[in-house]
Protein backbone atom coordinates (compact mmCIF):
# COMPACT_ATOMS: atom_id res chain seq x y z
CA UNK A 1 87.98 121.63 85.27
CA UNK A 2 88.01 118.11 84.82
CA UNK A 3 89.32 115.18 86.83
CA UNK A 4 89.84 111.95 85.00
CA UNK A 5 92.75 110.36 88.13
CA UNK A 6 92.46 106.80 88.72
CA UNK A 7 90.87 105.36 86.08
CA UNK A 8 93.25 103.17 83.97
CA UNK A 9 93.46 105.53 81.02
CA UNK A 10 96.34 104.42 78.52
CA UNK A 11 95.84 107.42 76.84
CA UNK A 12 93.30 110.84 77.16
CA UNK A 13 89.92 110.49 75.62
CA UNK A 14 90.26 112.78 72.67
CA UNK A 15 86.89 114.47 73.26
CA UNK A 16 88.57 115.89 75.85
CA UNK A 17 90.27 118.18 73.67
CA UNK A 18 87.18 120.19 72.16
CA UNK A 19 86.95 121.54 75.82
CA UNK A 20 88.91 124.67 75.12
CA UNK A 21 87.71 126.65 77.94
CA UNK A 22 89.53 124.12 80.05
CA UNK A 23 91.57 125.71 83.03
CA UNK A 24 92.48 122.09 84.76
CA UNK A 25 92.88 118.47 83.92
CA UNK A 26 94.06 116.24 86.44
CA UNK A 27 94.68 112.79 84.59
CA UNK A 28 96.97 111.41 87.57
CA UNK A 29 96.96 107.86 88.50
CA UNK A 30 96.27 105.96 85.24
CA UNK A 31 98.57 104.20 82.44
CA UNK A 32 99.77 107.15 80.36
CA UNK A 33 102.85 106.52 79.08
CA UNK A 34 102.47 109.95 77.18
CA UNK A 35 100.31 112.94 76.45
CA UNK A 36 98.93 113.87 72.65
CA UNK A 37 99.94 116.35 70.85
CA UNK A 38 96.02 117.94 70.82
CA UNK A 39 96.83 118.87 74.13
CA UNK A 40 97.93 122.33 72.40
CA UNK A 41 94.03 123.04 71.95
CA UNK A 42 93.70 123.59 75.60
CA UNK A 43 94.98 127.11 75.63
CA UNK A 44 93.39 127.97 78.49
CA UNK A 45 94.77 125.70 80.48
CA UNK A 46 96.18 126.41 83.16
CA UNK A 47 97.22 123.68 85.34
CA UNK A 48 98.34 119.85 84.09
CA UNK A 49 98.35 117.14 86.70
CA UNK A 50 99.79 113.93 85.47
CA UNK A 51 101.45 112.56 88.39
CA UNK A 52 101.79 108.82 88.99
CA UNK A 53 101.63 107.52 85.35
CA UNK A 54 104.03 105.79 83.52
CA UNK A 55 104.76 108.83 80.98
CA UNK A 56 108.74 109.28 79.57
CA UNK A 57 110.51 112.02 77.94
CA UNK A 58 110.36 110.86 74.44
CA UNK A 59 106.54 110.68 74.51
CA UNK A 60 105.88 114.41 75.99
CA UNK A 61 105.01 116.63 73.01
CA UNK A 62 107.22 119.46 74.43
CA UNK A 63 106.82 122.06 71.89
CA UNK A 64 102.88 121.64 72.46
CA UNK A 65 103.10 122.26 76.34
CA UNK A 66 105.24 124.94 75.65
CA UNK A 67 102.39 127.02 73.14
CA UNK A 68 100.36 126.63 75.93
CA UNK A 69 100.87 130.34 77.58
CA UNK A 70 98.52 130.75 80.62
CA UNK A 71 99.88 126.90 82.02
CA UNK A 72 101.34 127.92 85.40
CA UNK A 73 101.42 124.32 86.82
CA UNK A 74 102.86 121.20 85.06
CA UNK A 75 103.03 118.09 87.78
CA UNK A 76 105.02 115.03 86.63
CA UNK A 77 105.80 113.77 89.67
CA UNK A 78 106.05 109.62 90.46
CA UNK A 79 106.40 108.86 86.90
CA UNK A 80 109.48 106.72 87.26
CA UNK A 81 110.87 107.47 83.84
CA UNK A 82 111.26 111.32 84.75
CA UNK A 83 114.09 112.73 86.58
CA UNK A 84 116.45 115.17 86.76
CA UNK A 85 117.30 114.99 83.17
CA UNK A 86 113.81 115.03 82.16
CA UNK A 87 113.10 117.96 83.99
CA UNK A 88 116.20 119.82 82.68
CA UNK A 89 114.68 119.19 79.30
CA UNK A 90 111.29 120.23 79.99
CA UNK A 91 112.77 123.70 81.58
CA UNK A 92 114.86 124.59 78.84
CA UNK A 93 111.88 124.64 75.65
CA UNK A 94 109.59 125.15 77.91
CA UNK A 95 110.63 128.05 80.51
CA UNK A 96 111.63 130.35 77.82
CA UNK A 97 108.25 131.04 76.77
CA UNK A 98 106.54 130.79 79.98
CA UNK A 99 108.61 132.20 83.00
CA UNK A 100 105.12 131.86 85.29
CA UNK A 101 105.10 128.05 84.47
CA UNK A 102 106.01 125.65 87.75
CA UNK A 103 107.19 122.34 86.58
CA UNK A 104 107.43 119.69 89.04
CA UNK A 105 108.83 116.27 88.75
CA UNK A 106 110.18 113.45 91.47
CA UNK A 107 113.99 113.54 91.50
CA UNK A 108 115.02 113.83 95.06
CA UNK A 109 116.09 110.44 96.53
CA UNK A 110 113.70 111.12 99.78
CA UNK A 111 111.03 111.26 97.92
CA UNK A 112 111.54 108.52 95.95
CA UNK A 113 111.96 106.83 99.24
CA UNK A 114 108.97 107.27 101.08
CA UNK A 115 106.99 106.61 97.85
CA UNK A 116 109.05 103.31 98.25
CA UNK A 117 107.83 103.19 101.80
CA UNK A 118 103.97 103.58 100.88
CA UNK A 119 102.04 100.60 102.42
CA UNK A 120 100.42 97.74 99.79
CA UNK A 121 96.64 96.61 100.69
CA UNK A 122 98.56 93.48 102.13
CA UNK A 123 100.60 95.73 104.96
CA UNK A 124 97.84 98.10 106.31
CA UNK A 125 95.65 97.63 109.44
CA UNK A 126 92.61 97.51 108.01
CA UNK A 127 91.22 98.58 111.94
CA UNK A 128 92.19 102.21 111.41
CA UNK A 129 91.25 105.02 109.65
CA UNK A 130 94.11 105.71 107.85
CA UNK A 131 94.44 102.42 105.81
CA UNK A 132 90.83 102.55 105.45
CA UNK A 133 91.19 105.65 103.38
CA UNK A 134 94.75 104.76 101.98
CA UNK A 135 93.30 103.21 98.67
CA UNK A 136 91.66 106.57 97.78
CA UNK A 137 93.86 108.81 95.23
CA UNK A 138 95.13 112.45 96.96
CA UNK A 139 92.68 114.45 94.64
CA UNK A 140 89.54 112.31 96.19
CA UNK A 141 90.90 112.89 99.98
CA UNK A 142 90.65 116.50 98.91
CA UNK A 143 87.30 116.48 97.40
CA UNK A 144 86.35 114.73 100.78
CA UNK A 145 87.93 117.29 102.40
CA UNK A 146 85.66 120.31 100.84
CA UNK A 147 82.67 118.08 100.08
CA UNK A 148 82.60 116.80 103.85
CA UNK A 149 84.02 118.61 105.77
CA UNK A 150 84.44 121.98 104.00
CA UNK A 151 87.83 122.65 104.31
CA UNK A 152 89.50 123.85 101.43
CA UNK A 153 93.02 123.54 100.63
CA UNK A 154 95.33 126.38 99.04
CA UNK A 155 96.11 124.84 95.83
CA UNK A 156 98.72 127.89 95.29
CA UNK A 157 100.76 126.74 97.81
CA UNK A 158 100.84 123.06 96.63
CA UNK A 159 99.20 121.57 99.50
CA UNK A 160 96.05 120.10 98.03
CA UNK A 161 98.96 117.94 96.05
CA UNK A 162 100.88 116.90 99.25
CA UNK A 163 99.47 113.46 100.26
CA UNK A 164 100.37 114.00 103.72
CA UNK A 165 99.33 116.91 104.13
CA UNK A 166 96.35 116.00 102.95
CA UNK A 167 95.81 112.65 104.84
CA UNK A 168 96.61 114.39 108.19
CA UNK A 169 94.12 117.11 107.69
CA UNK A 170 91.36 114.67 106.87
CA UNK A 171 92.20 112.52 109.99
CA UNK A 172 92.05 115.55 111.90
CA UNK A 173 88.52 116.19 111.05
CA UNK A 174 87.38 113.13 111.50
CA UNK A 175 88.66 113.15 114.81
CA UNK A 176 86.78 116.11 115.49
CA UNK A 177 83.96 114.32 113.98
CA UNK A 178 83.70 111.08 116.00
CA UNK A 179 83.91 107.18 114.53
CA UNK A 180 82.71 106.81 111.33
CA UNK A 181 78.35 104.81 111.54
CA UNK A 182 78.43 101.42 111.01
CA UNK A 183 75.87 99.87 109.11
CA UNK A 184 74.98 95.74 109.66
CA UNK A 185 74.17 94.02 106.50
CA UNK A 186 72.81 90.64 106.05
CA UNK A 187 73.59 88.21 102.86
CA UNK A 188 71.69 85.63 100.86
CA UNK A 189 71.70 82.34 102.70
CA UNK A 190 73.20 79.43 100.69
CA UNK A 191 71.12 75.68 101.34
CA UNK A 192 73.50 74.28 103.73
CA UNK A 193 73.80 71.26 101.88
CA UNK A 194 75.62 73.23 99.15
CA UNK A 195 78.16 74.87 101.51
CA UNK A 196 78.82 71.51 102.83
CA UNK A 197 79.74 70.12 99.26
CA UNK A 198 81.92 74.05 98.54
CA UNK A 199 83.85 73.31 102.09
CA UNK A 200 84.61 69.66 101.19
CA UNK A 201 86.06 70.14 97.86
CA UNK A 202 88.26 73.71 99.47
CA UNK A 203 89.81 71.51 101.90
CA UNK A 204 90.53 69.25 99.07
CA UNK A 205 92.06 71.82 97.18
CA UNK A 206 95.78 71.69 95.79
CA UNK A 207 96.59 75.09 96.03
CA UNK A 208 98.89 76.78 93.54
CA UNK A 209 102.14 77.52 94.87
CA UNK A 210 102.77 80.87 94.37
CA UNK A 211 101.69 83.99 95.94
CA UNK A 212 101.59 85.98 92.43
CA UNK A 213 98.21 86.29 91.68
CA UNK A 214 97.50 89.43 93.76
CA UNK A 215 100.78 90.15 95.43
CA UNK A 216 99.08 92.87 97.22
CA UNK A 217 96.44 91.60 99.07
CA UNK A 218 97.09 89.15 102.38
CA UNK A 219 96.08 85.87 102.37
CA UNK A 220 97.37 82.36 103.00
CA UNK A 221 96.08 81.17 99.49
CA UNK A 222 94.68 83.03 96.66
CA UNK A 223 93.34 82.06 93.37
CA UNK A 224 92.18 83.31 90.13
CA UNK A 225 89.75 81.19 87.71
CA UNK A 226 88.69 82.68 84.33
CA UNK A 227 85.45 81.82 83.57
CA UNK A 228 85.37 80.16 80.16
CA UNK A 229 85.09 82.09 76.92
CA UNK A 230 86.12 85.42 78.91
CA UNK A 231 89.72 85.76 77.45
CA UNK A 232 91.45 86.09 74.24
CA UNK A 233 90.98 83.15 71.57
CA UNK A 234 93.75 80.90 71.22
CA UNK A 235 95.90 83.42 73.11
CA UNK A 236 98.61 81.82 75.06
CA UNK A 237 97.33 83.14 78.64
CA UNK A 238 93.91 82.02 77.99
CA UNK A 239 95.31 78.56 76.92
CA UNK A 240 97.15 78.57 80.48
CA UNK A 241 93.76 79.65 82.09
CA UNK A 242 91.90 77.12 80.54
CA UNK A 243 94.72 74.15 81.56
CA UNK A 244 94.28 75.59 85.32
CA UNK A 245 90.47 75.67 85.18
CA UNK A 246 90.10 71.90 84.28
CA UNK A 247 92.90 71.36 87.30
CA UNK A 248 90.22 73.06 89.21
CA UNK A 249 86.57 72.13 87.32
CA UNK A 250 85.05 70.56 90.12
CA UNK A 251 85.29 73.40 92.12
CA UNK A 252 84.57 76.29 89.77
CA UNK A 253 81.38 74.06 88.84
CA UNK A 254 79.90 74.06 92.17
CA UNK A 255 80.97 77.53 92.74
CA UNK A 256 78.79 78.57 89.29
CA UNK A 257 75.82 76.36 89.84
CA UNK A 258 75.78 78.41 93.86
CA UNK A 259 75.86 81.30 91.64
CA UNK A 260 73.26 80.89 89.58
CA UNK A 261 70.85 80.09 91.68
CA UNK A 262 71.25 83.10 93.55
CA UNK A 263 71.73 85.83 90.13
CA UNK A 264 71.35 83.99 86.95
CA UNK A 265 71.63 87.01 84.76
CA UNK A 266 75.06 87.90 87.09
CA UNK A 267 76.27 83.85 86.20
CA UNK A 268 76.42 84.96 82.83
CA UNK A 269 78.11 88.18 83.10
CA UNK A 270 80.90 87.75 85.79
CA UNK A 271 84.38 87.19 83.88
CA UNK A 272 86.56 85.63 86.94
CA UNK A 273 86.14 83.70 90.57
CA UNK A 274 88.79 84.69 92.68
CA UNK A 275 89.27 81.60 95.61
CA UNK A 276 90.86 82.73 99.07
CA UNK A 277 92.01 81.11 102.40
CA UNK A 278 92.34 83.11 105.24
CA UNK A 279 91.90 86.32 103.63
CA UNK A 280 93.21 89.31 106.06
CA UNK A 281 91.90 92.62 105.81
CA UNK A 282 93.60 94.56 102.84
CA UNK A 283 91.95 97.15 102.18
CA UNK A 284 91.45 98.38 98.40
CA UNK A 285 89.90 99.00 95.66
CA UNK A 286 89.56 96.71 92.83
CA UNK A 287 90.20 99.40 90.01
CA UNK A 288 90.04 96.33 87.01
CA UNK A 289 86.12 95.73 87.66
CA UNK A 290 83.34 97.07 85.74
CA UNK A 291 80.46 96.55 88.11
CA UNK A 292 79.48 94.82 91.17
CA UNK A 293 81.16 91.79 92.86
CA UNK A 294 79.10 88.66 94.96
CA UNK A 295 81.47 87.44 97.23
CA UNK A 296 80.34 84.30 99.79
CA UNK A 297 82.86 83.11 102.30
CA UNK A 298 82.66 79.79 104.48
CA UNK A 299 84.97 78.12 107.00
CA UNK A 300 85.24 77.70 111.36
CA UNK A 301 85.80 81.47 111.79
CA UNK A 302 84.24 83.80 114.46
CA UNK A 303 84.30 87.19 115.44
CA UNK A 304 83.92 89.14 111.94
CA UNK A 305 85.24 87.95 108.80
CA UNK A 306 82.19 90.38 106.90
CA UNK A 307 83.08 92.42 103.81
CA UNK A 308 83.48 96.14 104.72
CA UNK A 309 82.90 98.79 102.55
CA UNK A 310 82.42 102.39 102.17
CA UNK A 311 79.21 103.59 101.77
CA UNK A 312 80.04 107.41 102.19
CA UNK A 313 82.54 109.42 103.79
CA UNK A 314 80.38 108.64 106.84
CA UNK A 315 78.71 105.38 106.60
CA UNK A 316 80.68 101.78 106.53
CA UNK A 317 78.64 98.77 105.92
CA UNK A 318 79.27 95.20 107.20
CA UNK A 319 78.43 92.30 105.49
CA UNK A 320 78.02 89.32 107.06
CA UNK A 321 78.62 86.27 104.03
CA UNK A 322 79.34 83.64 106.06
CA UNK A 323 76.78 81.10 104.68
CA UNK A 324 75.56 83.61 102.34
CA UNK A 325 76.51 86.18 99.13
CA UNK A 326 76.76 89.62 99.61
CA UNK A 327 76.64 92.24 96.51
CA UNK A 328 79.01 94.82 96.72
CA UNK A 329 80.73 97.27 94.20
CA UNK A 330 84.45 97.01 94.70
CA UNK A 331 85.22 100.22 93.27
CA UNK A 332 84.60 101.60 96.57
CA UNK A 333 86.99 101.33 99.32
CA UNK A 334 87.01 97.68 101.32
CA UNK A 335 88.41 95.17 103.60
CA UNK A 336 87.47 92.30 105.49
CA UNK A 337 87.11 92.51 108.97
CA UNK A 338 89.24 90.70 112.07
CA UNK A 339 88.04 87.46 112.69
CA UNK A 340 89.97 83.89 114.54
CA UNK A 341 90.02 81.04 112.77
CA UNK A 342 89.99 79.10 109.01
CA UNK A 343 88.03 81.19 106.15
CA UNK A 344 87.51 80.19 102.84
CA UNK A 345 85.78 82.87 100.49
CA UNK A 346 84.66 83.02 96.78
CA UNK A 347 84.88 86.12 95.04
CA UNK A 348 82.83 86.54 91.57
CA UNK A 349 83.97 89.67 90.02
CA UNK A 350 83.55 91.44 86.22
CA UNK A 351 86.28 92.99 84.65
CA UNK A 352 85.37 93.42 80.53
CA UNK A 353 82.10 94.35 79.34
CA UNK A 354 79.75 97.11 79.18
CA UNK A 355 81.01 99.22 82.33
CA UNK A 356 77.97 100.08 85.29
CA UNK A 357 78.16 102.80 86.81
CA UNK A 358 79.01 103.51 90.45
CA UNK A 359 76.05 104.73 92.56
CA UNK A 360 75.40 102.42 95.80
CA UNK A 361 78.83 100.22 97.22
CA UNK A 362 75.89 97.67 98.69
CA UNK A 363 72.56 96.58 97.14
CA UNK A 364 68.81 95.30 98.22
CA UNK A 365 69.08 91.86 99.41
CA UNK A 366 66.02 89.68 98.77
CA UNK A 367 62.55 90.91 101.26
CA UNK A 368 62.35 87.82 102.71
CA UNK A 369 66.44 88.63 104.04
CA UNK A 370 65.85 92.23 105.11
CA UNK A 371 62.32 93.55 105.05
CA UNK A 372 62.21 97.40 104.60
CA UNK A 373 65.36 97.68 103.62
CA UNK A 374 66.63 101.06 103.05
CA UNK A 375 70.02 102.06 100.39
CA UNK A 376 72.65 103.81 101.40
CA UNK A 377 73.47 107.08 99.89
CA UNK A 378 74.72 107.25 96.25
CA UNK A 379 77.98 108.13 96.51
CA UNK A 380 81.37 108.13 94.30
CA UNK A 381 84.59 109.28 95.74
């Protein structure tokens, strides 16, 4: 079996397809907007999960899904493009030469509506559990389950695909299991003098006004600046990015020299600086980057305000970054945490280059920050 769900795929690697022993390939929650016709080498296949994609009729090699005789499950559901007529399609070339063959697609009007109903990063309470583990795809909040807790779900019956199924049997358990550790994490102090020059020029700011750059997440103000040379020559966005990052120079200048002094080799490397104001828990998962994030925050807030993230299944760390950057890999759940007053917070994330693997969602600070410091567990949902 292999799972290859929430990773941004536009289309399935095609090594993939010299795996003809294959009995399962979940490729749910990416980009596909169709499946190749190799997928007729897997003829051992036996179950297809592609829900939550962006696949249409036109771009399903039919006649290949239906040579493949042992397939007994076919999911399609959330991909907006198939409904009722899509499935009627798929049943009659397919069903004819596989009667065992369960094809399952989202055409009911409930379940379209409480997909509607699913809460953004923006709407969730990033104080409970739930929303906590709400950015994590079904087929990870099953792997928790049996990794965990060892409970494992009857895929037979469908219920390992049922979100909330799924989601209430993993809140069980870790009801049975008590609160979740929490780990305290200290940042890299920046010279106070510098944060004084950052704060002046973000209450200077002339904020865009729009709330489009990350509709999702909460926040008073939000903003995106490319770093130079990280887009597309002479490409029309990158000509708007680079008109919007001489708007803002002063800023993203004294936001890179902070950098640098902190992770020179990181200065180089990080492809966008993400500017907040009064940032509001929002759980997620930043699914774009490629690596690690610093993110430094500033302001007259008390009472929390520190990067959350999850270490394990288990283990949450705080980081405080008030005054000081914190490294943490995005691609694991996080969330800021309550706090009362004004917060500004810089965010320098990596989204093209050579991809780093996920192994710790926090890293060593500097000895003279936290002396025997010890990592978390390497973990990836």
């Amino acid at each position: 079996r292999i799972d290859l769900s929430r990773n941004t795929f536009k289309c399935i690697p095609p090594q993939i397809f010299t795996y003809t022993a294959l009995t399962l390939l979940d490729v749910s929650r990416n980009r596909l907007q169709g499946l190749p016709p190799e997928i007729k080498l897997l003829v051992n296949l036996e179950k297809l999960i592609a829900l939550s994609n962006h696949l249409r009729l036109r771009q399903l090699p039919v006649n290949e899904l239906a040579s493949l005789h042992k397939l007994k499950l076919l999911d399609l559901r959330y991909n907006r493009k198939l409904k009722q007529s899509a499935l009627d399609s798929l049943n009659e070339v397919i069903l004819p030469n596989n009667s065992q063959l369960e094809i399952r697609c989202t055409i009911s009007s409930q379940e379209e509506g409480n997909a509607a109903k699913k809460l953004s990063a923006c709407d969730r309470d990033a104080t409970l559990l739930q929303s906590q583990l709400e950015p994590l795809s079904t087929p990870q909040l099953v792997k928790r389950l049996e990794r965990s807790f060892g409970v494992s779900l009857d895929k037979e019956t469908g219920k390992a695909y049922n979100r909330d199924f799924v989601m209430t049997t993993l809140l069980e358990c870790y009801g049975k299991y008590g609160q979740r550790e929490i780990r305290k994490e200290k940042g890299i102090p920046v010279p106070e003098h510098r944060l004084d020059e950052l704060l002046q020029e973000l209450n200077a700011v002339n904020w865009p006004h729009t709330t489009r750059e990350r509709p999702k997440i909460r926040a008073e103000h939000y903003m995106i600046l490319q770093k130079p040379g990280s887009g597309v020559e002479e490409s029309a966005r990158t000509k708007k990015e680079t008109a919007k990052l001489i708007k803002y120079k002063k800023l993203f200048d004294i936001a890179y020299h902070l950098i640098a002094e902190v992770d020179p080799v990181f200065a180089e490397r990080f492809t966008a600086l993400a500017i907040t104001h009064n940032f509001v828990g929002s759980p997620h998962i930043d699914t774009l980057n490629v690596g690690p994030f610093y993110g430094l925050s500033l302001g007259e807030f008390s009472g929390g305000g520190r990067i959350a993230v999850e270490c394990s299944p288990l283990l949450v760390a705080e980081i405080d970054t008030k005054g000081s950057f914190g490294k943490v890999d995005g691609r694991f759940p996080h969330w800021v945490t309550p706090y009362e007053g004004e917060r500004f917070s810089l965010i320098y994330y990596v989204t093209s280059g050579s991809v780093e693997p996920q192994t710790t969602a926090i890293f060593a600070p500097p000895p003279d920050v936290a002396r025997n410091w010890i990592p978390p567990p390497t973990f990836v949902p």
